[in-house]
N, C-alpha and C. Protein backbone atom coordinates (compact mmCIF):
# COMPACT_ATOMS: atom_id res chain seq x y z
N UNK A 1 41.61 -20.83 5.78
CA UNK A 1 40.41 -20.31 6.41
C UNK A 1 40.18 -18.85 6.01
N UNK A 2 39.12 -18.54 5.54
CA UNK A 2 38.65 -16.99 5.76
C UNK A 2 38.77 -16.29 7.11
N UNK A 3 38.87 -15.07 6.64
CA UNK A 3 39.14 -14.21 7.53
C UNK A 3 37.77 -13.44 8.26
N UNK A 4 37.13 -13.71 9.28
CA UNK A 4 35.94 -12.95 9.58
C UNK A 4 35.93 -12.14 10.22
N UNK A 5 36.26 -10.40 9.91
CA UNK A 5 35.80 -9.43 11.27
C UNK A 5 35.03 -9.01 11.40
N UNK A 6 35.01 -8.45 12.67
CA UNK A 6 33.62 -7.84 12.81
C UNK A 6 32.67 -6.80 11.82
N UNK A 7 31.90 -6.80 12.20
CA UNK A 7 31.46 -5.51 11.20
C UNK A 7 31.53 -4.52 11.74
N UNK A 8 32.02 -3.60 10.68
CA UNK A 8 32.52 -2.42 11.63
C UNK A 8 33.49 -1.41 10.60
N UNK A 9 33.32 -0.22 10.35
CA UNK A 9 33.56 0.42 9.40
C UNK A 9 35.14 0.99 9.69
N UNK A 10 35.95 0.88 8.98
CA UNK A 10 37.57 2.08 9.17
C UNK A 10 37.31 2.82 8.81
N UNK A 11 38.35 3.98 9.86
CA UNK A 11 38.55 5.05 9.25
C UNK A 11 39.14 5.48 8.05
N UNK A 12 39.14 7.14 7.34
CA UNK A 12 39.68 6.43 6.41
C UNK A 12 41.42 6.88 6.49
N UNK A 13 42.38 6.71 5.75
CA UNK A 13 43.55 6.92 5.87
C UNK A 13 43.69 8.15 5.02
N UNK A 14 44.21 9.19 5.83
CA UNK A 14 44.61 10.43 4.80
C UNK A 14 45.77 10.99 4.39
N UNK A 15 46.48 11.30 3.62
CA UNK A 15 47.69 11.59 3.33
C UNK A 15 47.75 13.46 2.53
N UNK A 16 46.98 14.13 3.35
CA UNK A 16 46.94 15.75 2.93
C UNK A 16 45.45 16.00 2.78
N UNK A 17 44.92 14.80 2.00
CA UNK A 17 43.49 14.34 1.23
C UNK A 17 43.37 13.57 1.34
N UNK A 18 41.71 13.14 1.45
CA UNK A 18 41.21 12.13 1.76
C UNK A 18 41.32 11.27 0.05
N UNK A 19 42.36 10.29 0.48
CA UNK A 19 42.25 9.19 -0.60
C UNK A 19 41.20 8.51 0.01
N UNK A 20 41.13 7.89 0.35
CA UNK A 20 40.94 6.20 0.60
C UNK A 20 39.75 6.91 2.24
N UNK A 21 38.58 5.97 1.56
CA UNK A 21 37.13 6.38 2.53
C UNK A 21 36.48 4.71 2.37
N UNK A 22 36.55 4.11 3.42
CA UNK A 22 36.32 2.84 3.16
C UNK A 22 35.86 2.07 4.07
N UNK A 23 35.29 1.17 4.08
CA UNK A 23 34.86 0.07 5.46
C UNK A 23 34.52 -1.52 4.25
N UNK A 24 34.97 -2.30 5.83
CA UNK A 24 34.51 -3.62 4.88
C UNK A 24 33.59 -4.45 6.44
N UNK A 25 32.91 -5.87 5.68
CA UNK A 25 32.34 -6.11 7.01
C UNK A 25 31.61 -7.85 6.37
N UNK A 26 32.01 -8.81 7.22
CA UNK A 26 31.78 -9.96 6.80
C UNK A 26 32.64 -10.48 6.57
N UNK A 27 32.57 -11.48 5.57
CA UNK A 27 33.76 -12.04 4.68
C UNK A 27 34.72 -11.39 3.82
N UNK A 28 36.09 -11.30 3.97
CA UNK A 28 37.27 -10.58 3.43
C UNK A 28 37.49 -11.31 1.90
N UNK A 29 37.77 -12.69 2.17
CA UNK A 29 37.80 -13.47 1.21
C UNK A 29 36.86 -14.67 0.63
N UNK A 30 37.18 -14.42 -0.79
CA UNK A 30 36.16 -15.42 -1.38
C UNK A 30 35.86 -16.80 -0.52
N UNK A 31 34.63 -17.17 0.13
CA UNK A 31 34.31 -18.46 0.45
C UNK A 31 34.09 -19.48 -0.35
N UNK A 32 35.19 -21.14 0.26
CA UNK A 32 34.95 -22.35 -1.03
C UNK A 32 33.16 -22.04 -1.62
N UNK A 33 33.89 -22.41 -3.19
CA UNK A 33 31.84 -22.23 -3.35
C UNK A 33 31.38 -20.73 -3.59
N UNK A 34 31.79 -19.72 -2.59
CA UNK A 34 31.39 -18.79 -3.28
C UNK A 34 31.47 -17.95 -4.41
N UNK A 35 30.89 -16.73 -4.59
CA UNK A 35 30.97 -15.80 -6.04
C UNK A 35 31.23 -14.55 -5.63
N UNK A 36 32.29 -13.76 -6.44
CA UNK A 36 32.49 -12.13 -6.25
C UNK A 36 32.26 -11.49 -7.33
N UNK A 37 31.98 -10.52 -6.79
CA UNK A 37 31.34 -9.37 -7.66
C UNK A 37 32.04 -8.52 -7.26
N UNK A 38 32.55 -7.58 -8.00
CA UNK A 38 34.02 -6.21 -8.33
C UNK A 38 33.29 -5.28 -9.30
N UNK A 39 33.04 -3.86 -8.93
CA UNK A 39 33.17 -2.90 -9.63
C UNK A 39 33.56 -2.11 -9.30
N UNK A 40 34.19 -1.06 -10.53
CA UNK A 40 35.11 -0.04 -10.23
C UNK A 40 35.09 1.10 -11.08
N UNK A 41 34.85 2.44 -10.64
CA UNK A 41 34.52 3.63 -11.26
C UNK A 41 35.91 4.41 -11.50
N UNK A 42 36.51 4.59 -12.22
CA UNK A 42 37.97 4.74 -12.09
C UNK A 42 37.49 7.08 -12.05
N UNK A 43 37.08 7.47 -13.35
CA UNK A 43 36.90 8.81 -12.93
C UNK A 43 36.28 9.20 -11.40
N UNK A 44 35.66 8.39 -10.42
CA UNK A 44 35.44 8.83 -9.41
C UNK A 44 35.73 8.21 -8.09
N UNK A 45 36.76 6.94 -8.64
CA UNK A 45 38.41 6.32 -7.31
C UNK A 45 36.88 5.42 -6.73
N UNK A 46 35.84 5.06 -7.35
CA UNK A 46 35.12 3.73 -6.26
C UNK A 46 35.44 2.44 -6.56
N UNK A 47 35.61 2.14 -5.48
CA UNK A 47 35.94 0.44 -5.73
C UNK A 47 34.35 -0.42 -4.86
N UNK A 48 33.93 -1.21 -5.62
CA UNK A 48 32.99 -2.12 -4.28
C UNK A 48 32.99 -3.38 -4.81
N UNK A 49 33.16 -4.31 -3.79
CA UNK A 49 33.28 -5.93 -4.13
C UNK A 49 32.10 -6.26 -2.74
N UNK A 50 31.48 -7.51 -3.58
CA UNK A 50 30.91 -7.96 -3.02
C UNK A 50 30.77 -9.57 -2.72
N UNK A 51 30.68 -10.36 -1.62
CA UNK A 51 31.31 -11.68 -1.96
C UNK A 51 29.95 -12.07 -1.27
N UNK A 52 29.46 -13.20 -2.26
CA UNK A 52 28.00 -14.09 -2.03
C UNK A 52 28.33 -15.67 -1.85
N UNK A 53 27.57 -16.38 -1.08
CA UNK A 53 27.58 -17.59 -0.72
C UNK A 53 26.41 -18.09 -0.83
N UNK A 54 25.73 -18.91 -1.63
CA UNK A 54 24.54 -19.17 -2.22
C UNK A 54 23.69 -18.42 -2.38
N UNK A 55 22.59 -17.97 -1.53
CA UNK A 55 21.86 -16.87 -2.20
C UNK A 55 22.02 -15.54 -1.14
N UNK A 56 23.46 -15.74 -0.35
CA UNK A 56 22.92 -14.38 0.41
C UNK A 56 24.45 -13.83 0.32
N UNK A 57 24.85 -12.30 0.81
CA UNK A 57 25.52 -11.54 0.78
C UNK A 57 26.31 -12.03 2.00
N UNK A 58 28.37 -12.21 1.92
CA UNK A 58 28.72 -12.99 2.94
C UNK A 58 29.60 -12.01 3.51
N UNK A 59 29.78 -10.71 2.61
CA UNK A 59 31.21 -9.98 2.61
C UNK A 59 30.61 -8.75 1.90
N UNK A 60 31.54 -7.35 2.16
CA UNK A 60 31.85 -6.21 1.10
C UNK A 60 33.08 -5.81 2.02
N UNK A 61 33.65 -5.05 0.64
CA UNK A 61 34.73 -4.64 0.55
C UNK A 61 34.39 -2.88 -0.33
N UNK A 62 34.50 -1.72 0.22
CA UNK A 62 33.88 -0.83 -0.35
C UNK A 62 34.98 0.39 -0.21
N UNK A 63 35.45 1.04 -1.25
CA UNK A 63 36.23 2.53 -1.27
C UNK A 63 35.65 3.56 -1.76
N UNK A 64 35.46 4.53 -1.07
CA UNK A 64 34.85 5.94 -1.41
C UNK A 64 33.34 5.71 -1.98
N UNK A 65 32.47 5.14 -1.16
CA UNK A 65 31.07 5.43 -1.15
C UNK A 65 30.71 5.08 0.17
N UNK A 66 30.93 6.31 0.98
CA UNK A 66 30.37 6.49 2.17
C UNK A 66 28.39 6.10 2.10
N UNK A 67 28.06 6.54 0.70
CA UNK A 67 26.86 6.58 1.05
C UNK A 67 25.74 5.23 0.84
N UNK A 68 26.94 4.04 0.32
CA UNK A 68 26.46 2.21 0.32
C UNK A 68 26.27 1.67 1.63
N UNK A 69 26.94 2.40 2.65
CA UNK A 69 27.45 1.29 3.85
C UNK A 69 25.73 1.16 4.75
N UNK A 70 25.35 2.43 4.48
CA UNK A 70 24.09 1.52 5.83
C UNK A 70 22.95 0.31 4.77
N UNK A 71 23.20 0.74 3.38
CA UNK A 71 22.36 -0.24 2.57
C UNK A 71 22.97 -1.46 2.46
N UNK A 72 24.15 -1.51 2.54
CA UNK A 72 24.95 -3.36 2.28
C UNK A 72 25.07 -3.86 3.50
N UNK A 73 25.27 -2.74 4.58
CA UNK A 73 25.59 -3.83 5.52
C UNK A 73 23.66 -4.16 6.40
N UNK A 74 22.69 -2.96 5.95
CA UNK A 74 21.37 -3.70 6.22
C UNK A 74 21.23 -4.89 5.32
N UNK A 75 21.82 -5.02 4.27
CA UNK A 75 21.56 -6.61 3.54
C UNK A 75 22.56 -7.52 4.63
N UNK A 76 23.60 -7.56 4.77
CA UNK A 76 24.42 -8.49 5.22
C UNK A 76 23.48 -9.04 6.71
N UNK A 77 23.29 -8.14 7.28
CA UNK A 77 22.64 -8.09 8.35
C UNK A 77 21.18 -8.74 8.81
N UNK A 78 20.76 -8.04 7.56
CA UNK A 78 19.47 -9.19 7.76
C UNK A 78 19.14 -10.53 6.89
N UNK A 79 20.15 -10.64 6.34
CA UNK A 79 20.40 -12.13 5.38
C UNK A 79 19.69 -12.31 4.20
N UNK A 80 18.91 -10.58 3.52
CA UNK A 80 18.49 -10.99 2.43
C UNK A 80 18.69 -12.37 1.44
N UNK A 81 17.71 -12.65 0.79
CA UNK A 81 18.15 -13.65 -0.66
C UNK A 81 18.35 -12.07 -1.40
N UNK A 82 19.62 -12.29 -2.02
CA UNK A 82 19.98 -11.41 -3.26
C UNK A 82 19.80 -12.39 -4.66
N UNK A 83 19.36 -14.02 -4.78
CA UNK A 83 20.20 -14.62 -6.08
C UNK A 83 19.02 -13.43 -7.10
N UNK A 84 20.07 -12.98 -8.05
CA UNK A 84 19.51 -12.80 -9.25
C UNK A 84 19.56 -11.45 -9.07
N UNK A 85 20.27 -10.88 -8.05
CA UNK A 85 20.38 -9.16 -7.87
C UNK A 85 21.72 -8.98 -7.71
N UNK A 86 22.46 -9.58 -7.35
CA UNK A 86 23.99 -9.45 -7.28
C UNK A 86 24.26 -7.91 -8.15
N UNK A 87 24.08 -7.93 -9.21
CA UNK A 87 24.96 -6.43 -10.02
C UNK A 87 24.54 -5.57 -9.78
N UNK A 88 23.02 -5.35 -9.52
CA UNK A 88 22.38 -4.27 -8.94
C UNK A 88 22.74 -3.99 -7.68
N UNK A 89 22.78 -4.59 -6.64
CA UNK A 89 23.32 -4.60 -5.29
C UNK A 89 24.45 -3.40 -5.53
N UNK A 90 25.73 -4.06 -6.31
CA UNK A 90 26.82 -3.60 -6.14
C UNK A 90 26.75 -2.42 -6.56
């Protein structure tokens, strides 16, 4: 079974410096059937995954872009159709 929590952003974990600035919200893991989408900016530590289930957004998974979260999770939220926007999204 997938894992579903709430939506709802973490704090982030600091160790002197802020590594790690992150929230996830929806689906954790890939759903049977579904598709992920992963990109990753290595000179500036972003990670964002995004996990789709036919044509709508089911999951993100996001590190150090504080400034995605009210735009992905207004998609998750209101159940956009993304098919055919997936890379742009991310």
């Amino acid at each position: 079974e997938c894992f579903k929590p709430p939506v709802m952003p973490f704090a982030p974990v600091k160790f002197g410096l802020n590594v790690l600035d992150g929230f996830y919200a929806g689906w954790t893991k890939l759903p049977e059937g579904g598709r992920e989408y992963l990109k990753f900016d290595g000179p500036q530590n972003i990670y964002k995954k995004i996990y789709v289930q036919d044509e709508f957004l089911v999951g993100t998974v996001v590190f150090n872009a504080p400034q995605d979260i009210e735009r992905l999770l207004g998609i998750l939220q209101r159940q956009d159709n993304i098919t055919g926007r997936e890379e742009e999204i991310i």
